[in-house]
Protein backbone atom coordinates (compact mmCIF):
# COMPACT_ATOMS: atom_id res chain seq x y z
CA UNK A 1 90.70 116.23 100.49
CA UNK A 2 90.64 117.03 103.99
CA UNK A 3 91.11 113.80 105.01
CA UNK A 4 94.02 112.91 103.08
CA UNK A 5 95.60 115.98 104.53
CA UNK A 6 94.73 114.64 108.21
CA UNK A 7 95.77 110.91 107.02
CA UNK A 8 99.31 112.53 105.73
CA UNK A 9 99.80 114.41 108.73
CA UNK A 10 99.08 111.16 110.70
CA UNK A 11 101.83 109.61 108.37
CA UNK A 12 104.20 111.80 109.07
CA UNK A 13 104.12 111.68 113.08
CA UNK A 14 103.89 107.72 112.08
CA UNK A 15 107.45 107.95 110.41
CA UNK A 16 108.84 110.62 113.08
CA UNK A 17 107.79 107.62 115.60
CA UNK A 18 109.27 104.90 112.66
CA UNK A 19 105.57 102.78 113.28
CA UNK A 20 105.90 101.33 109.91
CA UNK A 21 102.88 99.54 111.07
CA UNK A 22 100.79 102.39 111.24
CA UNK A 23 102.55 104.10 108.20
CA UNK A 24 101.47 101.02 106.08
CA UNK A 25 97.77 101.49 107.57
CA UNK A 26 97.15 104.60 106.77
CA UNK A 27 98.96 104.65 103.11
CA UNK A 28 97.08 101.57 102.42
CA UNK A 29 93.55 103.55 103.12
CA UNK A 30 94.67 106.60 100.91
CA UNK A 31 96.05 104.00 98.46
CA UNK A 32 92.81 102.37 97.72
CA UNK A 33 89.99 103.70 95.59
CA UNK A 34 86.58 104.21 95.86
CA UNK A 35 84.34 102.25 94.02
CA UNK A 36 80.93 103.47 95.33
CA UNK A 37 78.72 104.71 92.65
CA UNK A 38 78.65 107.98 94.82
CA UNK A 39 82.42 107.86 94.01
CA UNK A 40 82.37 107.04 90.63
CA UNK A 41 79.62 109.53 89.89
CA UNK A 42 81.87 112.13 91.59
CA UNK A 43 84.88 111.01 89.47
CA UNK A 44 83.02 111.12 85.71
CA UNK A 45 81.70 114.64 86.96
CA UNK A 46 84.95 115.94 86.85
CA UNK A 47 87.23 117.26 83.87
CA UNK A 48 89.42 114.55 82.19
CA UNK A 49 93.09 115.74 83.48
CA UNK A 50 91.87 116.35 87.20
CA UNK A 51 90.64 112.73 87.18
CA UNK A 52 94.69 111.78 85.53
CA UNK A 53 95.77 112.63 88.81
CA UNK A 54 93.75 110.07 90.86
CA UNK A 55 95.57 107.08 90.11
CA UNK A 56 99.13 108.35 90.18
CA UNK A 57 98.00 109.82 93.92
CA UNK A 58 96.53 106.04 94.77
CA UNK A 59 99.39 104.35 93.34
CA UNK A 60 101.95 106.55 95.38
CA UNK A 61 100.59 105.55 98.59
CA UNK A 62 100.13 101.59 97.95
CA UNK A 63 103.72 102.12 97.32
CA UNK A 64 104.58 104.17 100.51
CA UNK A 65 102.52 101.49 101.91
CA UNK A 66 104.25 98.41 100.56
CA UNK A 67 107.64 99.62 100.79
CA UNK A 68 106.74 100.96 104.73
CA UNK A 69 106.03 97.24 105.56
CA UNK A 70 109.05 95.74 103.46
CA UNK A 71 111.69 98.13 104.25
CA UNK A 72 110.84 100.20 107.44
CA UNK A 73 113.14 102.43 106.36
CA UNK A 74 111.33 106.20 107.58
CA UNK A 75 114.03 108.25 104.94
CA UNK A 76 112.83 105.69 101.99
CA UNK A 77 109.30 106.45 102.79
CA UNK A 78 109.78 110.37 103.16
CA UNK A 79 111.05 110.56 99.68
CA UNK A 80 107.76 108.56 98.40
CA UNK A 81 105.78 110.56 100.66
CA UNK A 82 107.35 113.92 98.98
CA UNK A 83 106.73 112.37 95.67
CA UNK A 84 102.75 111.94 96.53
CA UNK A 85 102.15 115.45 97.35
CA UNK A 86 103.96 116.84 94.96
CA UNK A 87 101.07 115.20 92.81
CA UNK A 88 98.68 117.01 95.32
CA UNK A 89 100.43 120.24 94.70
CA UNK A 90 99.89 120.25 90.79
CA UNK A 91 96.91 119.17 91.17
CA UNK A 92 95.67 122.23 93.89
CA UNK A 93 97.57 124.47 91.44
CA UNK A 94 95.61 123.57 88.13
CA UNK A 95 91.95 123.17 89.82
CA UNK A 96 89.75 124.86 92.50
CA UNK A 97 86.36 123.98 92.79
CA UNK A 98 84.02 126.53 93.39
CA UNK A 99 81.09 126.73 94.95
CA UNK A 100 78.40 129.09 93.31
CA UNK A 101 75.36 130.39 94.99
């Protein structure tokens, strides 16, 4: 999680900068999925509506991605960028993990 927060922030100082190069980069990285067995391990571990998020998060930024490299357009891409964390919010809002002792 922390990185995607780091990647985002690097997004959005990409877009201030309109790098649609970079922008494209870095979506593309959050947009693809792990398919480690570490990963998937991870994944099957969790409860069935956390893991509904994962794919409507991935498939938000291969679109910010895409779009970044077809239409360099930096208000576009904050609007799909807004749309992606709003999935992050819900998410946060409906699970914590926590870490017993």
């Amino acid at each position: 999680m922390r990185k995607n927060l780091i990647t985002i922030q690097k997004i959005i100082s990409a877009l201030a900068k309109e790098d649609f190069d970079t922008v494209e980069q870095l979506a593309g990285e959050l947009g693809s999925m792990d398919h480690s067995e570490e990963a998937l391990g991870r994944r099957n571990s969790m409860p069935e509506g956390y893991r509904s998020y994962g794919p409507r998060l991935h498939m938000g930024f291969q679109a910010l991605s895409r779009d970044a490299r077809d239409f360099g357009d930096a208000q576009h891409s904050l609007g799909q960028l807004a749309e992606v964390m709003g999935t992050c919010i819900t998410c946060h809002q409906s699970y914590r993990l926590v870490v017993s002792e």
